[in-house]
C-alpha atoms as a PDB file:
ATOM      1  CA  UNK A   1     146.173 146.659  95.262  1.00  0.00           C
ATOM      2  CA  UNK A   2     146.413 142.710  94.212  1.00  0.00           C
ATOM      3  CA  UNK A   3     143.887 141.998  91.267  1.00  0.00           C
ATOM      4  CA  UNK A   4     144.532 138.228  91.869  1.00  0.00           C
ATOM      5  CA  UNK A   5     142.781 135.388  92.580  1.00  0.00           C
ATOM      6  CA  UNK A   6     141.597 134.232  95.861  1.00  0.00           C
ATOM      7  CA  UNK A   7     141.230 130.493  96.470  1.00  0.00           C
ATOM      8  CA  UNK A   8     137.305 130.721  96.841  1.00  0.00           C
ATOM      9  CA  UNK A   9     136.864 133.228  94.156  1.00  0.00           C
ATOM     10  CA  UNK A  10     134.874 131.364  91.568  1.00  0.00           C
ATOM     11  CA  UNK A  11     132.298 130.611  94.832  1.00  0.00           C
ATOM     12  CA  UNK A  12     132.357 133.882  96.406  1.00  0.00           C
ATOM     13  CA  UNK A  13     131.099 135.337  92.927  1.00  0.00           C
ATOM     14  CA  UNK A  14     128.906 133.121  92.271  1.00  0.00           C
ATOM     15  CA  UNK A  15     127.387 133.054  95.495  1.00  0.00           C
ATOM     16  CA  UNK A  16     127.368 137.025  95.370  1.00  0.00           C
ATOM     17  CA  UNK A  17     125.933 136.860  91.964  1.00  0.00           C
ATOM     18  CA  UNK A  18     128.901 139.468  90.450  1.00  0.00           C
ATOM     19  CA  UNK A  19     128.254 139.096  87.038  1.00  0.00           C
ATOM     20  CA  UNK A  20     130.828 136.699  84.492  1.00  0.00           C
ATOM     21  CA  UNK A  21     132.884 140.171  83.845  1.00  0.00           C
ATOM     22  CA  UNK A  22     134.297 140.282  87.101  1.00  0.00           C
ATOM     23  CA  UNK A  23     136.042 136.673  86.943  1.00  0.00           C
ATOM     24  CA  UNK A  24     136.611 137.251  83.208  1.00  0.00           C
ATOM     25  CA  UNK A  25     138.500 140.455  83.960  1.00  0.00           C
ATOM     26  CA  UNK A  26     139.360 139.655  87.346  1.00  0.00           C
ATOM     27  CA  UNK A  27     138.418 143.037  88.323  1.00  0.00           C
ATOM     28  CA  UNK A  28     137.438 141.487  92.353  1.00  0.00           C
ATOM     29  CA  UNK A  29     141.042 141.944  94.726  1.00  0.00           C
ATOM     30  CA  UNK A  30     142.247 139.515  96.968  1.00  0.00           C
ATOM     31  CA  UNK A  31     142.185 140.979  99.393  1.00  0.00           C
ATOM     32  CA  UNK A  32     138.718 142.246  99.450  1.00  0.00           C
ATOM     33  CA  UNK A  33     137.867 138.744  98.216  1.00  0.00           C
ATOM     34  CA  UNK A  34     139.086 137.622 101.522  1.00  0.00           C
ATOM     35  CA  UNK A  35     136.864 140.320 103.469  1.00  0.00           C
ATOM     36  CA  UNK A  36     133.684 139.146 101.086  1.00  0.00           C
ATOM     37  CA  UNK A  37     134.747 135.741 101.478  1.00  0.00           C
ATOM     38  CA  UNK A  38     135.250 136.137 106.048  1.00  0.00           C
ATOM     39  CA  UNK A  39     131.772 137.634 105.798  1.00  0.00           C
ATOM     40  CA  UNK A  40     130.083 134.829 103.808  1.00  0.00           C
ATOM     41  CA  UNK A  41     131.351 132.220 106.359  1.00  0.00           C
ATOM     42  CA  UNK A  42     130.786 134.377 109.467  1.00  0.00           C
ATOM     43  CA  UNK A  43     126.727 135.339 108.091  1.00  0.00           C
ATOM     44  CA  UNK A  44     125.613 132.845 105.491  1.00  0.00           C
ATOM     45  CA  UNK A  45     122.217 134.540 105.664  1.00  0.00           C
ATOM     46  CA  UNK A  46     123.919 137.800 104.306  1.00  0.00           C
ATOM     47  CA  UNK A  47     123.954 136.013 100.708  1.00  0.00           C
ATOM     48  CA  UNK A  48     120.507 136.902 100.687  1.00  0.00           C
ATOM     49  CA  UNK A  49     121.405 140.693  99.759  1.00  0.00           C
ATOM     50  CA  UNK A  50     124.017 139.936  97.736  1.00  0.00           C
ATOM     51  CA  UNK A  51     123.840 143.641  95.840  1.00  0.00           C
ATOM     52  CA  UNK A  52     125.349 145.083  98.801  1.00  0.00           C
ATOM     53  CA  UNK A  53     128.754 143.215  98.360  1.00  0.00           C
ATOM     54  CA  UNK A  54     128.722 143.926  94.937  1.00  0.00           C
ATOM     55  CA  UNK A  55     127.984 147.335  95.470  1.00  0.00           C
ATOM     56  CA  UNK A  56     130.431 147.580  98.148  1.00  0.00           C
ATOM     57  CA  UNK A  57     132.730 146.316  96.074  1.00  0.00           C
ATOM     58  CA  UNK A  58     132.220 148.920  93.483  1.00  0.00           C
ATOM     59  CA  UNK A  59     133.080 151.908  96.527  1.00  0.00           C
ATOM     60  CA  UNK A  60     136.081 149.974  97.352  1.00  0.00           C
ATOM     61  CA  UNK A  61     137.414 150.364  93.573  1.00  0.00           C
ATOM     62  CA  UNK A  62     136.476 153.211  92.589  1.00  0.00           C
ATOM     63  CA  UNK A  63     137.324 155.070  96.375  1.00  0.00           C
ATOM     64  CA  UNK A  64     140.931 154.451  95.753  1.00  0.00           C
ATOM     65  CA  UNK A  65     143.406 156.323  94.634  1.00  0.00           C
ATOM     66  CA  UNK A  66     145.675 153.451  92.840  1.00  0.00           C
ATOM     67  CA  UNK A  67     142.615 152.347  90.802  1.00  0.00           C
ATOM     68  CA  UNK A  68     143.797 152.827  87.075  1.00  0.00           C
ATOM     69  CA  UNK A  69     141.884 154.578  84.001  1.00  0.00           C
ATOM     70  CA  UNK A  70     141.653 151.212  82.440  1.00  0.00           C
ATOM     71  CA  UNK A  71     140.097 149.119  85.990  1.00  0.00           C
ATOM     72  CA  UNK A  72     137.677 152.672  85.909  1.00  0.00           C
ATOM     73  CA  UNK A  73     136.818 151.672  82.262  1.00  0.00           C
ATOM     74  CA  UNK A  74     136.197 148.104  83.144  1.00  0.00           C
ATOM     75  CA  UNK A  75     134.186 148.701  86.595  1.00  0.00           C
ATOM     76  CA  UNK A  76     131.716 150.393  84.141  1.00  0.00           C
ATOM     77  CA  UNK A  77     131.039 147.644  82.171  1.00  0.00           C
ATOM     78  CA  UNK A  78     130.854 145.859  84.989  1.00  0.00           C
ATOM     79  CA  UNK A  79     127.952 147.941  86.645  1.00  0.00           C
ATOM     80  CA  UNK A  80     126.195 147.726  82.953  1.00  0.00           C
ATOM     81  CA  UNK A  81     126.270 143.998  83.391  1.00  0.00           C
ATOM     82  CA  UNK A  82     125.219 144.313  86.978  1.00  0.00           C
ATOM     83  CA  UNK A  83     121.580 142.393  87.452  1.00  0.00           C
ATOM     84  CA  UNK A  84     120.290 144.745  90.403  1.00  0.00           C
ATOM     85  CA  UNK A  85     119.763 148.251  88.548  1.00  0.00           C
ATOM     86  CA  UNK A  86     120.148 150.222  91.262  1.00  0.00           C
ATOM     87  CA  UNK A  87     123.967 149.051  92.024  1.00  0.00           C
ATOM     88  CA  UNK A  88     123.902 149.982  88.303  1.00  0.00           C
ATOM     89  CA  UNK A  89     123.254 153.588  88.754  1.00  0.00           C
ATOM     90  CA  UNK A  90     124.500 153.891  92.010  1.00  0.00           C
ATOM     91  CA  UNK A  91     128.255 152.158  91.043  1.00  0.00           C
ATOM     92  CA  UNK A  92     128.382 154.217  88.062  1.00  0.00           C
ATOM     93  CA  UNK A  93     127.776 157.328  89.821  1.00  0.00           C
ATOM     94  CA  UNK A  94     130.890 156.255  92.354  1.00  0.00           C
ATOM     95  CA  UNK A  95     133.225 155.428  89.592  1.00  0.00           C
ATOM     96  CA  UNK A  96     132.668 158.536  87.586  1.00  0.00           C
ATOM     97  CA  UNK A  97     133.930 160.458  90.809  1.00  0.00           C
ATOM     98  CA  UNK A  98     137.382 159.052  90.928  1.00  0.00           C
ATOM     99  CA  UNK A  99     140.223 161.697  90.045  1.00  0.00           C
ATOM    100  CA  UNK A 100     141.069 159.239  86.968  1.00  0.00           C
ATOM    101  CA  UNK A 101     137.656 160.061  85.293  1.00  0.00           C
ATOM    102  CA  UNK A 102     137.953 161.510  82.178  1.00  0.00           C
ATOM    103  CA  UNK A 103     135.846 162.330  79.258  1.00  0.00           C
ATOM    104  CA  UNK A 104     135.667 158.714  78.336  1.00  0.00           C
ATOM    105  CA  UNK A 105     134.576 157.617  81.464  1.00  0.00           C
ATOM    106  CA  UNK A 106     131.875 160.097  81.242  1.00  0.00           C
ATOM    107  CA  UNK A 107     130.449 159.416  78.279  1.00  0.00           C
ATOM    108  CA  UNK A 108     130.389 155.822  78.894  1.00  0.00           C
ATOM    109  CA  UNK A 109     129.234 155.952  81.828  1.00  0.00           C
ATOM    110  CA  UNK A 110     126.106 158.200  80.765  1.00  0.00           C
ATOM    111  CA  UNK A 111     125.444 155.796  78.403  1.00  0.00           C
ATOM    112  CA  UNK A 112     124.938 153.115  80.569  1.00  0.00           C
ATOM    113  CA  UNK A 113     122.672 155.425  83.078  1.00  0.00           C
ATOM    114  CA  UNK A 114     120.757 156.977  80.105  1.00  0.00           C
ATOM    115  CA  UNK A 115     119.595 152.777  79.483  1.00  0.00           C
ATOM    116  CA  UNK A 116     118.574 152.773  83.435  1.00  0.00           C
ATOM    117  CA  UNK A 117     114.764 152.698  84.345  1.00  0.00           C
ATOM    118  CA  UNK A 118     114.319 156.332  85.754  1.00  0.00           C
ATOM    119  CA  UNK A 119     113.897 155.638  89.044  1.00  0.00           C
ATOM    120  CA  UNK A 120     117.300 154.020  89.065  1.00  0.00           C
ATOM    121  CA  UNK A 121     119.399 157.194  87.617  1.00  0.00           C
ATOM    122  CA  UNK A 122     121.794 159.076  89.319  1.00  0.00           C
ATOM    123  CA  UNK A 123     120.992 162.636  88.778  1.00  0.00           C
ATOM    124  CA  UNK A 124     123.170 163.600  85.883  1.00  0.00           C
ATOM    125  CA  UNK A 125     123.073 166.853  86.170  1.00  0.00           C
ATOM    126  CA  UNK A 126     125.061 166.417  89.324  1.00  0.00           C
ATOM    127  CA  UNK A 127     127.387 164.044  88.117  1.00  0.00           C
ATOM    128  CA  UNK A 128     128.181 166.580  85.267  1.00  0.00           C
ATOM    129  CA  UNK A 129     128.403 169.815  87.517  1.00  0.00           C
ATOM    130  CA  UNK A 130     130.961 167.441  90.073  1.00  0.00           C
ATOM    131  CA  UNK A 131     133.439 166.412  86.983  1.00  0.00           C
ATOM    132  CA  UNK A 132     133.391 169.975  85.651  1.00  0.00           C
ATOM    133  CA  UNK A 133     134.359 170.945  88.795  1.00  0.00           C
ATOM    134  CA  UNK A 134     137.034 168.364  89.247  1.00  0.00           C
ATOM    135  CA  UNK A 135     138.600 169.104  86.290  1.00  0.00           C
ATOM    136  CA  UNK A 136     138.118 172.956  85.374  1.00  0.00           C
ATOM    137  CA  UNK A 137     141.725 174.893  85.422  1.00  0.00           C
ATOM    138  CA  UNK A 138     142.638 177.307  87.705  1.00  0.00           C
ATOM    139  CA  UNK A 139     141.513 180.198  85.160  1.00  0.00           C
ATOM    140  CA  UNK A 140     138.119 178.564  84.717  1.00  0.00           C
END
């Protein structure tokens, strides 16, 4: 995966409202960028939802296996900076299911759901029963 910078990033978050932490920690790859970017010049009108590209965005990361500990630590402050609540709770749900979630993504990432509206929360209760049972040992 290329964390880089495409030549239309500054516009294509902007347009897709991604908050300032994605450009600041250039957290966005090229080459999903480009796909964002195709999209946005293909469908202008799809700007109008732009919480499903950041959203998407936030599968694509945290979906893959080469996504590191640290980009898992960072998508989660991203999603607490996120403007649309729902990609919020949603995003942090996703990212707390990669195989690189550990403890500290946990409790950070409950943090930021626990400050979520209600109707906006993942069900923790899940999320907490699915990394238990990602990470239990084979005597558990």
């Amino acid at each position: 995966m290329v964390l880089g910078v495409h030549k239309e990033m500054p516009s294509i978050l902007e347009k897709l409202q991604y908050p300032l932490i994605w450009e600041t920690l250039n957290l966005l790859p090229v080459e999903l960028a480009n796909i964002q970017a195709n999209e946005l010049s293909n469908d202008p009108a799809s700007a109008s939802a732009p919480e499903h590209y950041r959203f998407g965005a936030f599968v694509y990361l945290a979906r893959r296996n080469d996504t590191s500990s640290a980009t898992l630590l960072n998508l989660i402050d991203a999603a607490s900076a996120d403007p649309d609540p729902g990609v919020t709770g949603a995003a942090i749900s996703e990212i707390l299911s990669h195989h690189h979630a550990s403890e500290i993504h946990l409790v950070r990432g409950l943090k930021v759901i626990s400050g979520l509206p209600i109707e906006f929360r993942p069900n923790e209760e899940v999320i907490l029963k699915q990394y238990s049972a990602r990470n239990a040992t084979p005597n558990e």
